[in-house]
C-alpha atoms as a PDB file:
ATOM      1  CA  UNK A   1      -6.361 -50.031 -39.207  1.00  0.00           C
ATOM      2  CA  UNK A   2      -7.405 -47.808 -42.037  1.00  0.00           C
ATOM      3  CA  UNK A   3      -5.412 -48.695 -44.392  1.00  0.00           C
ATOM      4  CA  UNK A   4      -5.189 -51.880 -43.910  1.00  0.00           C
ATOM      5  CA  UNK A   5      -9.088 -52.385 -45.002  1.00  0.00           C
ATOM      6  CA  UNK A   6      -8.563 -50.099 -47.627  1.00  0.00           C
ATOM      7  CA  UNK A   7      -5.847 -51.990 -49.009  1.00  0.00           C
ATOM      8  CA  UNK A   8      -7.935 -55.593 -47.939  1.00  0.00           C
ATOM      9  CA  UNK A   9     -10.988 -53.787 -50.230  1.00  0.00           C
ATOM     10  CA  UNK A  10      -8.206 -52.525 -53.039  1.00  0.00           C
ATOM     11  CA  UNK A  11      -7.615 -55.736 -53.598  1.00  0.00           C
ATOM     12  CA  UNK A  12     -10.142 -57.947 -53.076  1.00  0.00           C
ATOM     13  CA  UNK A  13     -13.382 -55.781 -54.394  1.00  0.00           C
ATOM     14  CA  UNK A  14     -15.863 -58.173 -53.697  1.00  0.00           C
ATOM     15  CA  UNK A  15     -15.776 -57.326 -50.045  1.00  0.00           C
ATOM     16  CA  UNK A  16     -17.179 -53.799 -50.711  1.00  0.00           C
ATOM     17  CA  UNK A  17     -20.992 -55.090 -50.836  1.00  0.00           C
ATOM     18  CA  UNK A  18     -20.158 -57.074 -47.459  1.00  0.00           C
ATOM     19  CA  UNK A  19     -19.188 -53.732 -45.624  1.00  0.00           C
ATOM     20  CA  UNK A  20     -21.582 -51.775 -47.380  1.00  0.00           C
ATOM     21  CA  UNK A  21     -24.551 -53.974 -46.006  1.00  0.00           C
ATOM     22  CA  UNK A  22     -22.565 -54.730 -42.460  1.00  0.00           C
ATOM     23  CA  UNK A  23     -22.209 -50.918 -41.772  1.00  0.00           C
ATOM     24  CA  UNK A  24     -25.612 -50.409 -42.888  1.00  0.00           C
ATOM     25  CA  UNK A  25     -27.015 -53.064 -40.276  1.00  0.00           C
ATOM     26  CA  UNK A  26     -25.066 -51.433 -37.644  1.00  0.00           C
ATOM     27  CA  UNK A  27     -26.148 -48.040 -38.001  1.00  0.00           C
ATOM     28  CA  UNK A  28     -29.855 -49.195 -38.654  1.00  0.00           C
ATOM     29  CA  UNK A  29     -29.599 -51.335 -35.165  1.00  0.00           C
ATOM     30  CA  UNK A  30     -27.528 -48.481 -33.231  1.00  0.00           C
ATOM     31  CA  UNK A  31     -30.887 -46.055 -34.396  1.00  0.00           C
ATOM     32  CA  UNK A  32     -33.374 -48.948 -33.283  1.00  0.00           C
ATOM     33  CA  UNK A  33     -31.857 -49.053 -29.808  1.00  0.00           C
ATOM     34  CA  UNK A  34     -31.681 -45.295 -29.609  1.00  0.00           C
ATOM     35  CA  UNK A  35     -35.211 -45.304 -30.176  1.00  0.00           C
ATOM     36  CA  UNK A  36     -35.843 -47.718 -28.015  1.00  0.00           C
ATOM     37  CA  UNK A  37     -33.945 -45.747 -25.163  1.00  0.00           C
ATOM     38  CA  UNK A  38     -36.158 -42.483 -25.809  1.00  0.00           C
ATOM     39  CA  UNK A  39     -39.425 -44.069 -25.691  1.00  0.00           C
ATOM     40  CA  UNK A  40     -42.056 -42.771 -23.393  1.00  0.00           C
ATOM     41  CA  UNK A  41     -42.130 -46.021 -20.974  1.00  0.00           C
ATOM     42  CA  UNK A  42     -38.190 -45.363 -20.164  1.00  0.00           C
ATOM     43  CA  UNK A  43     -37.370 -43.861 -16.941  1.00  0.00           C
ATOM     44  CA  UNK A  44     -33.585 -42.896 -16.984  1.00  0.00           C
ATOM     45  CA  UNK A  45     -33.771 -39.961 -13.844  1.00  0.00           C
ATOM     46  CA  UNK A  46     -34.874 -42.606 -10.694  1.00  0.00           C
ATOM     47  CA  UNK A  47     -34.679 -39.655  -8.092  1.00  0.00           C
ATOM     48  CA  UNK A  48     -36.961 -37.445  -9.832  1.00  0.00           C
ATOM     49  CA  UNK A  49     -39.597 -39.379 -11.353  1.00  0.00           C
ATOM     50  CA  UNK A  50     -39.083 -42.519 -10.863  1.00  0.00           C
ATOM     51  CA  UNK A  51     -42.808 -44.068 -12.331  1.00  0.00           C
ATOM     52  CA  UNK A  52     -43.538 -41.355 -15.460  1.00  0.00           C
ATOM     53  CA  UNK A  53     -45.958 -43.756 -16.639  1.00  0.00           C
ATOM     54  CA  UNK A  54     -48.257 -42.894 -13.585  1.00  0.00           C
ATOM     55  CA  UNK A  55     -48.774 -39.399 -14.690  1.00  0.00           C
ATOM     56  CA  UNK A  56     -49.944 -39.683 -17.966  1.00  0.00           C
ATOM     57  CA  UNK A  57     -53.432 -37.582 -18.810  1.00  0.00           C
ATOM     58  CA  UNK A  58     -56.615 -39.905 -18.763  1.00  0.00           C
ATOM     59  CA  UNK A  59     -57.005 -38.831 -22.437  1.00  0.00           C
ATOM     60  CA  UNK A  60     -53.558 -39.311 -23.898  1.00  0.00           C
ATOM     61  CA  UNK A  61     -52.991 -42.432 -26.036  1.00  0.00           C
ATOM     62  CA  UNK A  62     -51.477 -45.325 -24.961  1.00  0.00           C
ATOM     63  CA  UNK A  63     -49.708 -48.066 -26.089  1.00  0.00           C
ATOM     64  CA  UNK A  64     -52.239 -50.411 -28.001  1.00  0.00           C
ATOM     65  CA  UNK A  65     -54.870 -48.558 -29.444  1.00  0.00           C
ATOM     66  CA  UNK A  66     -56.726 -47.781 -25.451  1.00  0.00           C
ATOM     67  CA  UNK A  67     -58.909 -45.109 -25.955  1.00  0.00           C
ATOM     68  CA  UNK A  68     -60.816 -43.352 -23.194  1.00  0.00           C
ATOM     69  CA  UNK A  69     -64.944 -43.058 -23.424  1.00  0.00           C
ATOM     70  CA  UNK A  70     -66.448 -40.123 -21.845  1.00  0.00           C
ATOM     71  CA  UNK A  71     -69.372 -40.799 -19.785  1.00  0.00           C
ATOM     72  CA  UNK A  72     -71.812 -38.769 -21.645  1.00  0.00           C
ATOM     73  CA  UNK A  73     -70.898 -40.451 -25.237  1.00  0.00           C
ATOM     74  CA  UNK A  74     -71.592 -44.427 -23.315  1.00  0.00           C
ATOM     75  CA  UNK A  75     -75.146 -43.089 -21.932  1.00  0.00           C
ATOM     76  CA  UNK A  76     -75.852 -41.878 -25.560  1.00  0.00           C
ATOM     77  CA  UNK A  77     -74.409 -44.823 -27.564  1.00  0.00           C
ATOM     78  CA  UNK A  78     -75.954 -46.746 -24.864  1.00  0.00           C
ATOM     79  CA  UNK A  79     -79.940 -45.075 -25.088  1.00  0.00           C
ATOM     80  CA  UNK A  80     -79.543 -45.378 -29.048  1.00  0.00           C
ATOM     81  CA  UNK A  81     -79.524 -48.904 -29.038  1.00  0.00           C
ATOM     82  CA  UNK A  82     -83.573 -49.327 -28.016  1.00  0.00           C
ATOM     83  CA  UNK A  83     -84.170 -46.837 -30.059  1.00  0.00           C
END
């Protein structure tokens, strides 16, 4: 099969851009979906933890830009406004 798309490029050189770009998009979508496999919101082990998105720490960041407020710094921000 080789040789046969070497010999199809050998002759025909205008197809090199087309499998340049083809094999680029491939690779660059075979990444994407590997990334997309390892993200933190994927469970792939059902037995063992089946919900890992249920243990996350209440001050680890989450997906869009939630951030977590202590207590103390909402009674201060909170005071400072009739000041």
């Amino acid at each position: 099969m080789l040789s046969t798309v070497s010999r199809q490029l050998k002759s025909h050189p205008a197809l090199v851009p087309l499998f340049i770009f083809i094999g680029g998009g491939m690779c660059m979508s075979g990444a994407y979906l590997v990334r997309l496999a390892m993200g933190p919101h994927v469970s792939w082990n059902r037995n063992g933890n089946p919900e890992p998105w249920n243990k996350t720490a209440p001050t680890q960041q989450h997906k869009g830009g939630s951030r977590v407020r202590v207590a103390a710094e909402v009674s201060t921000e909170e005071g400072n406004r009739f000041l």
